[in-house]
Protein backbone atom coordinates (compact mmCIF):
# COMPACT_ATOMS: atom_id res chain seq x y z
CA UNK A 1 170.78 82.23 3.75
CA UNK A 2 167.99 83.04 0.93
CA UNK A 3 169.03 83.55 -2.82
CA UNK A 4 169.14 86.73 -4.53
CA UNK A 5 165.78 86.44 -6.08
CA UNK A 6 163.81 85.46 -2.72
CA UNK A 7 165.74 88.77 -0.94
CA UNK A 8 164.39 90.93 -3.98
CA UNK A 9 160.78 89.58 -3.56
CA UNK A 10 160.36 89.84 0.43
CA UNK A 11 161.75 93.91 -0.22
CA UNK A 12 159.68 94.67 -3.29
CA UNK A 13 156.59 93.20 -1.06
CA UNK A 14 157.10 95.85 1.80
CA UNK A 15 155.56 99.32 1.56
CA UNK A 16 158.81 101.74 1.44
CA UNK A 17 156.75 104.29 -1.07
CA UNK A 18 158.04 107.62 -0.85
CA UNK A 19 155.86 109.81 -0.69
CA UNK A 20 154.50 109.49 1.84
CA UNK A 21 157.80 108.21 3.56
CA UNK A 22 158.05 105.21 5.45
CA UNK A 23 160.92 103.00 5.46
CA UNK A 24 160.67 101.68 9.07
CA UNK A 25 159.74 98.01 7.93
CA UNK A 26 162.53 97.92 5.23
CA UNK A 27 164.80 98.81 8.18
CA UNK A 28 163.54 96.27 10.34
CA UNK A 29 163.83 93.49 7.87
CA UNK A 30 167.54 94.39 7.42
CA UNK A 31 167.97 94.70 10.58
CA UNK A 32 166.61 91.17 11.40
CA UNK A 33 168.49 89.14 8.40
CA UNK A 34 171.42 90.33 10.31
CA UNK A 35 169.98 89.86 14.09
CA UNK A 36 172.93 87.93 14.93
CA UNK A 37 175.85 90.39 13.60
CA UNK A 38 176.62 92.68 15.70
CA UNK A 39 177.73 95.66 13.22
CA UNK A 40 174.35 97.07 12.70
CA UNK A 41 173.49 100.33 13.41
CA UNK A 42 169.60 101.75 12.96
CA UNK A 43 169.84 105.98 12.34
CA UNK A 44 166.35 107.40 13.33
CA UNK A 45 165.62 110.55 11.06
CA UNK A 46 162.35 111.33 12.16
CA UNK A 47 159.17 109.77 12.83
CA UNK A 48 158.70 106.37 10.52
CA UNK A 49 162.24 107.69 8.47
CA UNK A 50 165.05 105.45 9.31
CA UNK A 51 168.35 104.24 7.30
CA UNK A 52 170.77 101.15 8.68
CA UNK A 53 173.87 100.68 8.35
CA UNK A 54 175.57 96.78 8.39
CA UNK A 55 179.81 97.28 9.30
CA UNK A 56 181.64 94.04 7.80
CA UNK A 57 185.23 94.66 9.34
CA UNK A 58 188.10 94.02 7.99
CA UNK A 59 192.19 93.50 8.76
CA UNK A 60 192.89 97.01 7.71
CA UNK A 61 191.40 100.16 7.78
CA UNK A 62 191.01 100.62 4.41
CA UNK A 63 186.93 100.62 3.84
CA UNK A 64 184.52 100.23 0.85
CA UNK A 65 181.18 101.56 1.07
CA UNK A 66 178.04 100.53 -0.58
CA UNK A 67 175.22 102.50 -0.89
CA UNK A 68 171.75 102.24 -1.27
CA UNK A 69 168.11 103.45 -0.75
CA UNK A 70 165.25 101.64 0.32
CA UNK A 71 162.22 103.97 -0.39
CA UNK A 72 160.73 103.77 -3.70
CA UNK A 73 158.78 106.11 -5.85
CA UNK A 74 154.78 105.64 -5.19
CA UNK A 75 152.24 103.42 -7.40
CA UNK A 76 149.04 102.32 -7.52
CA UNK A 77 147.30 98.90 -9.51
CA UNK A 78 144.62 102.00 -10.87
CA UNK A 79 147.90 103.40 -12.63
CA UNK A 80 147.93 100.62 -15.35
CA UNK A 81 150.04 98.25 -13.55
CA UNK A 82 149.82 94.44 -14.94
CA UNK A 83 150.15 93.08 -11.47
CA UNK A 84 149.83 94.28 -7.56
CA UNK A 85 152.78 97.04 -7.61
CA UNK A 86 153.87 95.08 -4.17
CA UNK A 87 153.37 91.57 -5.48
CA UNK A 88 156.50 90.91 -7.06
CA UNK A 89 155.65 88.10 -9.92
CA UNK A 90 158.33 86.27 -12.03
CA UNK A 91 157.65 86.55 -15.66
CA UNK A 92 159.67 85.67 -18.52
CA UNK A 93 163.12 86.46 -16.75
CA UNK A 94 162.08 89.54 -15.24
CA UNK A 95 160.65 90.43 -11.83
CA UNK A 96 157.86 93.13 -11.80
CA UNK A 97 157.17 95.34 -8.78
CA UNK A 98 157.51 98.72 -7.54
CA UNK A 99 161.10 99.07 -6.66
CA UNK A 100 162.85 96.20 -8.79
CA UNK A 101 165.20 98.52 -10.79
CA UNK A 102 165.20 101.67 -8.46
CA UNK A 103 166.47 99.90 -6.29
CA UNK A 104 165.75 97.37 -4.71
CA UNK A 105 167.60 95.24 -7.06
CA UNK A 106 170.37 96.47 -6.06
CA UNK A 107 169.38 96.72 -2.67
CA UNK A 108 169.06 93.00 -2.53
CA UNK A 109 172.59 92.27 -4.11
CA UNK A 110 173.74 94.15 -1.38
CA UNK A 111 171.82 92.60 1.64
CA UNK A 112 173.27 89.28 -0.31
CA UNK A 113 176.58 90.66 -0.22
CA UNK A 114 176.76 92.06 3.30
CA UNK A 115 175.79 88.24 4.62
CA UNK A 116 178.04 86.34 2.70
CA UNK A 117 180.85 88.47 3.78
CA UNK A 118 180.17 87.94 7.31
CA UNK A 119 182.03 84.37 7.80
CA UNK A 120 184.62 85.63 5.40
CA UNK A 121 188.01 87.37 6.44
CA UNK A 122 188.80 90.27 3.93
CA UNK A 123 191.51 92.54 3.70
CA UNK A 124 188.97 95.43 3.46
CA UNK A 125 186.13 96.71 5.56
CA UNK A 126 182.81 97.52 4.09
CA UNK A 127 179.77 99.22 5.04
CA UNK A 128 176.72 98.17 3.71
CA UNK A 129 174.69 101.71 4.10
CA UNK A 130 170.70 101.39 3.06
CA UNK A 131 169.51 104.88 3.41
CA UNK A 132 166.03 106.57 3.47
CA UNK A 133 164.31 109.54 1.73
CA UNK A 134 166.49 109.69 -1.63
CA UNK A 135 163.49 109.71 -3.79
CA UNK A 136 162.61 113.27 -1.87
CA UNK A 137 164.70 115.09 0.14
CA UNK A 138 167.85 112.70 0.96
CA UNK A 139 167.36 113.29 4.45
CA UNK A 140 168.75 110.01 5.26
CA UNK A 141 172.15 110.96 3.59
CA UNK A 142 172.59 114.15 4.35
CA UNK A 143 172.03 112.86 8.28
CA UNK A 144 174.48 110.18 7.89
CA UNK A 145 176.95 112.27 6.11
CA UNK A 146 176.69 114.96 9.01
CA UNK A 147 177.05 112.02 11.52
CA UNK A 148 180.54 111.60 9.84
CA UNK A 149 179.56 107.75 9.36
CA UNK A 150 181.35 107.68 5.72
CA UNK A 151 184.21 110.01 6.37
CA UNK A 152 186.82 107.32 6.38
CA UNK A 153 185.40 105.55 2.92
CA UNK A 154 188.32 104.95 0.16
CA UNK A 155 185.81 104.24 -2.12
CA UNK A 156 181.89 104.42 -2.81
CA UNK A 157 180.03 102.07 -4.97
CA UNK A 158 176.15 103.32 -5.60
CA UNK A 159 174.29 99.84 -7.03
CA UNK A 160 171.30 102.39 -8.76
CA UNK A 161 169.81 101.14 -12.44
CA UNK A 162 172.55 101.09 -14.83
CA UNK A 163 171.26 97.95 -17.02
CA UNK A 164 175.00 96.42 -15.97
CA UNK A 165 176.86 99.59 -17.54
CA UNK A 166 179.53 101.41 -16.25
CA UNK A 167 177.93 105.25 -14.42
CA UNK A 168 181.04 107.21 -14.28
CA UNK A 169 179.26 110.95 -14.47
CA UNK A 170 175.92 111.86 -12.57
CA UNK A 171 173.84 115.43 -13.64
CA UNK A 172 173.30 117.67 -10.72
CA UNK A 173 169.62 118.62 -9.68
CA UNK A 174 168.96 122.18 -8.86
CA UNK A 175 165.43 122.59 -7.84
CA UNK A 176 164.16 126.25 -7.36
CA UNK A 177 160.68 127.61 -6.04
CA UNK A 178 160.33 131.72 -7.57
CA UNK A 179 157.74 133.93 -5.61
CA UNK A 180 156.95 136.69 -8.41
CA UNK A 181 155.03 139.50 -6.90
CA UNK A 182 153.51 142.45 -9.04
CA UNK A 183 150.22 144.69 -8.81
CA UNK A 184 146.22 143.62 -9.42
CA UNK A 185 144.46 145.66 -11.78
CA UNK A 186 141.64 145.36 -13.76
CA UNK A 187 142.71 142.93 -17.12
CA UNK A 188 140.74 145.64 -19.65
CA UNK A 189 143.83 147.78 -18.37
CA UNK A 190 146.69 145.67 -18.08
CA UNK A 191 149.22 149.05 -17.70
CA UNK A 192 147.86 149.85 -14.33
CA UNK A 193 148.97 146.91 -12.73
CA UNK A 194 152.44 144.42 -12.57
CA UNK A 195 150.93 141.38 -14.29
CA UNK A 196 153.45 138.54 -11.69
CA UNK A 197 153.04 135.74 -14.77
CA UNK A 198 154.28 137.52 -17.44
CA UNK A 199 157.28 138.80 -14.91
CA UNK A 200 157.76 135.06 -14.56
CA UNK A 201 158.05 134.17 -18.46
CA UNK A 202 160.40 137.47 -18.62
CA UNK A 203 162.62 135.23 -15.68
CA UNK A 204 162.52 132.05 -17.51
CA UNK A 205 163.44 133.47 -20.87
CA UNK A 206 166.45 135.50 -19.43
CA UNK A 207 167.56 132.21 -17.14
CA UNK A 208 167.55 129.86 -20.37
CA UNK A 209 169.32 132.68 -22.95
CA UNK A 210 171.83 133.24 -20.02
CA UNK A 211 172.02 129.15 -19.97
CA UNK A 212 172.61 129.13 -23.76
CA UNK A 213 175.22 131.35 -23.02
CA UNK A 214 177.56 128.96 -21.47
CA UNK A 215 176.23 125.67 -21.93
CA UNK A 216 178.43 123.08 -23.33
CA UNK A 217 177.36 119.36 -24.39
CA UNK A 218 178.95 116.66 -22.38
CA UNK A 219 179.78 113.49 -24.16
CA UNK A 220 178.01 111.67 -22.03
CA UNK A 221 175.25 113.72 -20.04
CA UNK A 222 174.40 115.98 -23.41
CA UNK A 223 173.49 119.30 -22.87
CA UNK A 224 172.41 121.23 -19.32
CA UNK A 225 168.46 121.57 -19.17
CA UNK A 226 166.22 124.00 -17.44
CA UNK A 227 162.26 122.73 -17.21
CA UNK A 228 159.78 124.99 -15.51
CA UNK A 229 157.43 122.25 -14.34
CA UNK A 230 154.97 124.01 -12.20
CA UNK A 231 153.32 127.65 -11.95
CA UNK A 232 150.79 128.79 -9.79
CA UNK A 233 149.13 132.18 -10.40
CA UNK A 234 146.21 134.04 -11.29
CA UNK A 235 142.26 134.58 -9.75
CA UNK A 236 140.58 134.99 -12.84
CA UNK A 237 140.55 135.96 -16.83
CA UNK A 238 139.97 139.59 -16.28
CA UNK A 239 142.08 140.08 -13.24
CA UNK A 240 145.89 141.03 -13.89
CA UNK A 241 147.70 138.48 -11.29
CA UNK A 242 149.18 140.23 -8.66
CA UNK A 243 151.10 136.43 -7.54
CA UNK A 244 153.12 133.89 -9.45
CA UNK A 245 154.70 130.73 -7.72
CA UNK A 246 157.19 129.01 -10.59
CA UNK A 247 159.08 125.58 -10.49
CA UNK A 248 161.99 125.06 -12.05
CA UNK A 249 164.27 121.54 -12.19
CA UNK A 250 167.94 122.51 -13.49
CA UNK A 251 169.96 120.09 -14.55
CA UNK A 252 173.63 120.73 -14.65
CA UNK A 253 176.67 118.81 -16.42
CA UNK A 254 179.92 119.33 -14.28
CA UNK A 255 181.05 121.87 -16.54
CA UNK A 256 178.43 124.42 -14.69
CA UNK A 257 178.73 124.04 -10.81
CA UNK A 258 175.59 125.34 -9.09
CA UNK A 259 176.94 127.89 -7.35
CA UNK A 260 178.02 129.31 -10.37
CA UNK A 261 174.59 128.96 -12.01
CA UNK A 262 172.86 130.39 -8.58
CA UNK A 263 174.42 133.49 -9.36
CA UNK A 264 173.43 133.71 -13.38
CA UNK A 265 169.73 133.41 -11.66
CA UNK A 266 170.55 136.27 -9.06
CA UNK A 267 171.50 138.59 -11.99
CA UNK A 268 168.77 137.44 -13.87
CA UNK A 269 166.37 138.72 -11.08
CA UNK A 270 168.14 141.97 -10.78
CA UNK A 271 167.37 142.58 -14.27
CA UNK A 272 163.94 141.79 -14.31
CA UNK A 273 163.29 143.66 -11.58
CA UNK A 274 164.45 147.12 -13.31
CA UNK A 275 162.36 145.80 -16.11
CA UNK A 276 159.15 145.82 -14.22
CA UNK A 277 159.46 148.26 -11.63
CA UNK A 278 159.77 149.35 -7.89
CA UNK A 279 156.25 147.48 -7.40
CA UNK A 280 157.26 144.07 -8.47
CA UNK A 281 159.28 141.55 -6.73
CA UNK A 282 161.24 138.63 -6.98
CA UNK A 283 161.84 136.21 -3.89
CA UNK A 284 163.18 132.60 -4.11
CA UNK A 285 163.92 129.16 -2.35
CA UNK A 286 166.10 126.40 -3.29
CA UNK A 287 164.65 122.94 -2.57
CA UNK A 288 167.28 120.84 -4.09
CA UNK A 289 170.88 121.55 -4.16
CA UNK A 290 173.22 118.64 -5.31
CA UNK A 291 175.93 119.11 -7.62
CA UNK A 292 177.27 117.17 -10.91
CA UNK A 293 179.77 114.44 -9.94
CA UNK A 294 182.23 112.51 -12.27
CA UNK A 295 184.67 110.18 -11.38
CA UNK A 296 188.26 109.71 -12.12
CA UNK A 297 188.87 106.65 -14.82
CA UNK A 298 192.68 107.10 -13.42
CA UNK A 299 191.86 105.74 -9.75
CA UNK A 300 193.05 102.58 -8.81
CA UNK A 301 189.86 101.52 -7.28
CA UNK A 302 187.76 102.45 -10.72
CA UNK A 303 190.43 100.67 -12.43
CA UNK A 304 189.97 97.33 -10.74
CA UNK A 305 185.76 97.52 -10.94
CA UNK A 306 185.91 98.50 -14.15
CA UNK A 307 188.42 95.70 -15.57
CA UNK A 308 185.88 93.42 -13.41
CA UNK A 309 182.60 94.43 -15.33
CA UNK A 310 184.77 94.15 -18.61
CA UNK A 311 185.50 90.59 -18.14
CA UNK A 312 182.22 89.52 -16.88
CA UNK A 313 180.11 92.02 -19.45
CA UNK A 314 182.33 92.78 -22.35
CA UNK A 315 179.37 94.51 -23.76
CA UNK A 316 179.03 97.13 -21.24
CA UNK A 317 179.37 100.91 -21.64
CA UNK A 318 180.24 103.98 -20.07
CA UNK A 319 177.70 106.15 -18.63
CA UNK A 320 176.34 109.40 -18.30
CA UNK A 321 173.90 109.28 -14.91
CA UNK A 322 170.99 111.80 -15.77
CA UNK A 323 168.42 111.17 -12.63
CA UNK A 324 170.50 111.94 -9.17
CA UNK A 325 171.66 109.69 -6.56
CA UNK A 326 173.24 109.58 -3.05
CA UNK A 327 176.15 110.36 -4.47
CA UNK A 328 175.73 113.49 -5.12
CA UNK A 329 175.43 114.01 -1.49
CA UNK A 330 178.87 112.19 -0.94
CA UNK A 331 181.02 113.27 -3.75
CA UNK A 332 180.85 117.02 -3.32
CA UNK A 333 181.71 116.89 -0.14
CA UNK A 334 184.22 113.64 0.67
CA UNK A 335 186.21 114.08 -2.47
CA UNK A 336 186.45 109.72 -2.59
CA UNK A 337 186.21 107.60 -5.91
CA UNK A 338 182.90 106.23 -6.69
CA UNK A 339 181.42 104.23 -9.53
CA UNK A 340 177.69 104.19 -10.23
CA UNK A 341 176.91 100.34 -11.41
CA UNK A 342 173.64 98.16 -10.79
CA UNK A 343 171.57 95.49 -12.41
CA UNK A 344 168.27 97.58 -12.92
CA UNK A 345 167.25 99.47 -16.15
CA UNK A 346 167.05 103.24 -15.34
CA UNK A 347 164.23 103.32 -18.39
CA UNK A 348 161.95 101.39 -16.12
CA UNK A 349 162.37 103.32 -13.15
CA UNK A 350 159.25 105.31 -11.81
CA UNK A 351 157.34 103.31 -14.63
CA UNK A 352 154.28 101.60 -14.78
CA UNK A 353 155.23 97.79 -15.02
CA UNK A 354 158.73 98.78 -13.40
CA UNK A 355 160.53 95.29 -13.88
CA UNK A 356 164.23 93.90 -13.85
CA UNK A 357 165.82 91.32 -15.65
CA UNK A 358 166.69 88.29 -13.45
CA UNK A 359 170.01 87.82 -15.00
CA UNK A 360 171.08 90.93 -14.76
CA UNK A 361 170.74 91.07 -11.01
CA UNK A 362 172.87 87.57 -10.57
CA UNK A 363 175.61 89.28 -13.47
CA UNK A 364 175.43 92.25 -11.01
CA UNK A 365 175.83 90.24 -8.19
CA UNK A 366 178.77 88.28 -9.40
CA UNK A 367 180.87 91.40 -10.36
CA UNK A 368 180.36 92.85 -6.94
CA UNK A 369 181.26 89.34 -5.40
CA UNK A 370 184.82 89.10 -7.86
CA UNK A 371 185.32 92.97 -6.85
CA UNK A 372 185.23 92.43 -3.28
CA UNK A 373 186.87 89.24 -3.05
């Protein structure tokens, strides 16, 4: 069996960059640590898109899931990097390489986990659940979620960067494309046409005021956000745009659920639409859809982790989870406890330099041993 710290360097070495999407050999060298177990299951996605799943049964039913994605953000050494991105190098008690706080630190602690646990007879079951495509779309979630794989979890633990802290809240990420349509006219006389980016900053404006409206800080997560983080419009100075294409990244607290804030934004486009007239138009697409989560400090499960990680890290704190995770995929829709906890620093992730701190991942490792002992 290797150590923690070879496991992390033979995953941060394989390609699992995302985009373009390929997480096939990540898979396949999970897959082959645990060629002699038989609970292993390989879910194919779609061409080079694969998650596995290792099954550690127990003498009850009563199951424990970790979970865990093994693509990575993309870099390149032209970026800046000090080393290869894939070359993992030890360096005054961190490990650099792409991946090493989101996640494959975690990742690794769980690969550990899943093969110590083999020759060991537990009370619980646990499924050690390595999925594809969160950095994108989470189709590898969402497919073993349909699949009803996790359905019988009591509890979820999600090993993303935490720096050892204790993630009991995650944002939800609302992602939505706008297709503003107006009327072309010549820019020396702007009133004969429907100029499509102005219609847009008229959208944004009324979507943040309306935001402002109801937002409310969370002690943890702060404030809900709205950033409009792409536009596309326009032919040329003197040519009112008759087309607008707008990107905008919500980020909700659970005190706004997104089907509440889905239909602030329909309103919204009512409005602007009697604003502008019968020959503009306002069509739109939502890319991401995955509501705010928060757990409950009152479970029993929550309870035990947490009184683990205060022993073992007295110095640790509770968390606010801005970036999204699998769980927001699970939560929504199982209703189970979950606790957001891993070794990696979620300031490093999708950095140049991305590193982790080596004793971090074995503190990491031995709370999630103690916890599932």
């Amino acid at each position: 069996m290797k150590d923690l710290v070879e496991i992390l360097k033979d995953i941060v070495k394989i390609n699992s960059m995302n985009p373009p999407g390929n997480e096939n050999s990540m898979v396949d060298y999970i897959y082959n640590y645990f060629k002699d177990h038989r609970g292993k299951l390989i879910i194919k996605h779609k061409e080079n898109r694969k998650s596995v799943i290792i099954k550690i049964n127990g003498s009850t039913d009563e199951t424990v899931s970790f979970i865990g994605h093994i693509d990575t953000v993309s870099a390149s050494r032209s970026d800046g990097w000090k080393y290869k991105p894939l070359d993992p190098v030890e360096e005054n008690g961190y490990i650099y390489g792409r991946g090493t706080s989101d996640m494959k630190s975690g990742v690794a602690c769980m690969i550990y986990l899943a093969k110590k646990l083999i020759n060991v007879s537990t009370k619980k079951s646990y499924l050690f659940v390595f999925t594809a495509d969160e950095e994108q779309g989470g189709m590898g979630i969402k497919d073993i979620m349909d699949k009803g794989v996790l359905d019988d979890t009591d509890f979820f633990v999600v090993p993303e960067p935490t720096s050892l802290n204790l993630g009991i809240k995650e944002k939800g990420a609302l992602w939505i494309k706008f297709i503003l349509k107006g009327k072309s006219s010549h820019g020396a006389f702007p009133e004969n046409g429907v100029n499509a980016i102005d219609m847009n900053y008229s959208l944004i404006y009324k979507i943040r005021k309306s935001l402002e409206e109801i937002n409310e800080k969370d002690n943890l997560l702060g404030w809900s956000t709205i950033s409009n983080n792409k536009i596309v419009g326009g032919v040329q100075s003197n040519i009112v745009p008759n087309l607008c294409e707008s990107y905008l990244d919500i980020r909700l607290t659970p005190k706004i659920s997104n089907k509440e804030f889905i239909k602030i934004i329909d309103w919204a486009i009512m409005d602007i639409k009697k604003e502008y007239g019968q020959e503009s138009s306002i069509e739109y697409e939502i890319l991401n859809d995955r509501e705010a989560i928060e757990a409950d400090l009152d479970n029993k499960y929550i309870k035990d982790f947490r009184e683990i990680v205060e022993k073992i890290n007295p110095e640790f704190q509770e968390l606010g989870i801005k970036y999204y995770t699998d769980a927001s995929d699970i939560i929504p829709r199982l209703k189970k406890p979950f606790i957001i906890f891993g070794p990696g620093d979620e300031n490093l992730c999708h950095q140049v330099n991305e590193r982790v701190k080596i004793k971090n991942l074995k503190i990491a490792l031995k709370i999630y041993e103690e916890f599932i002992v």
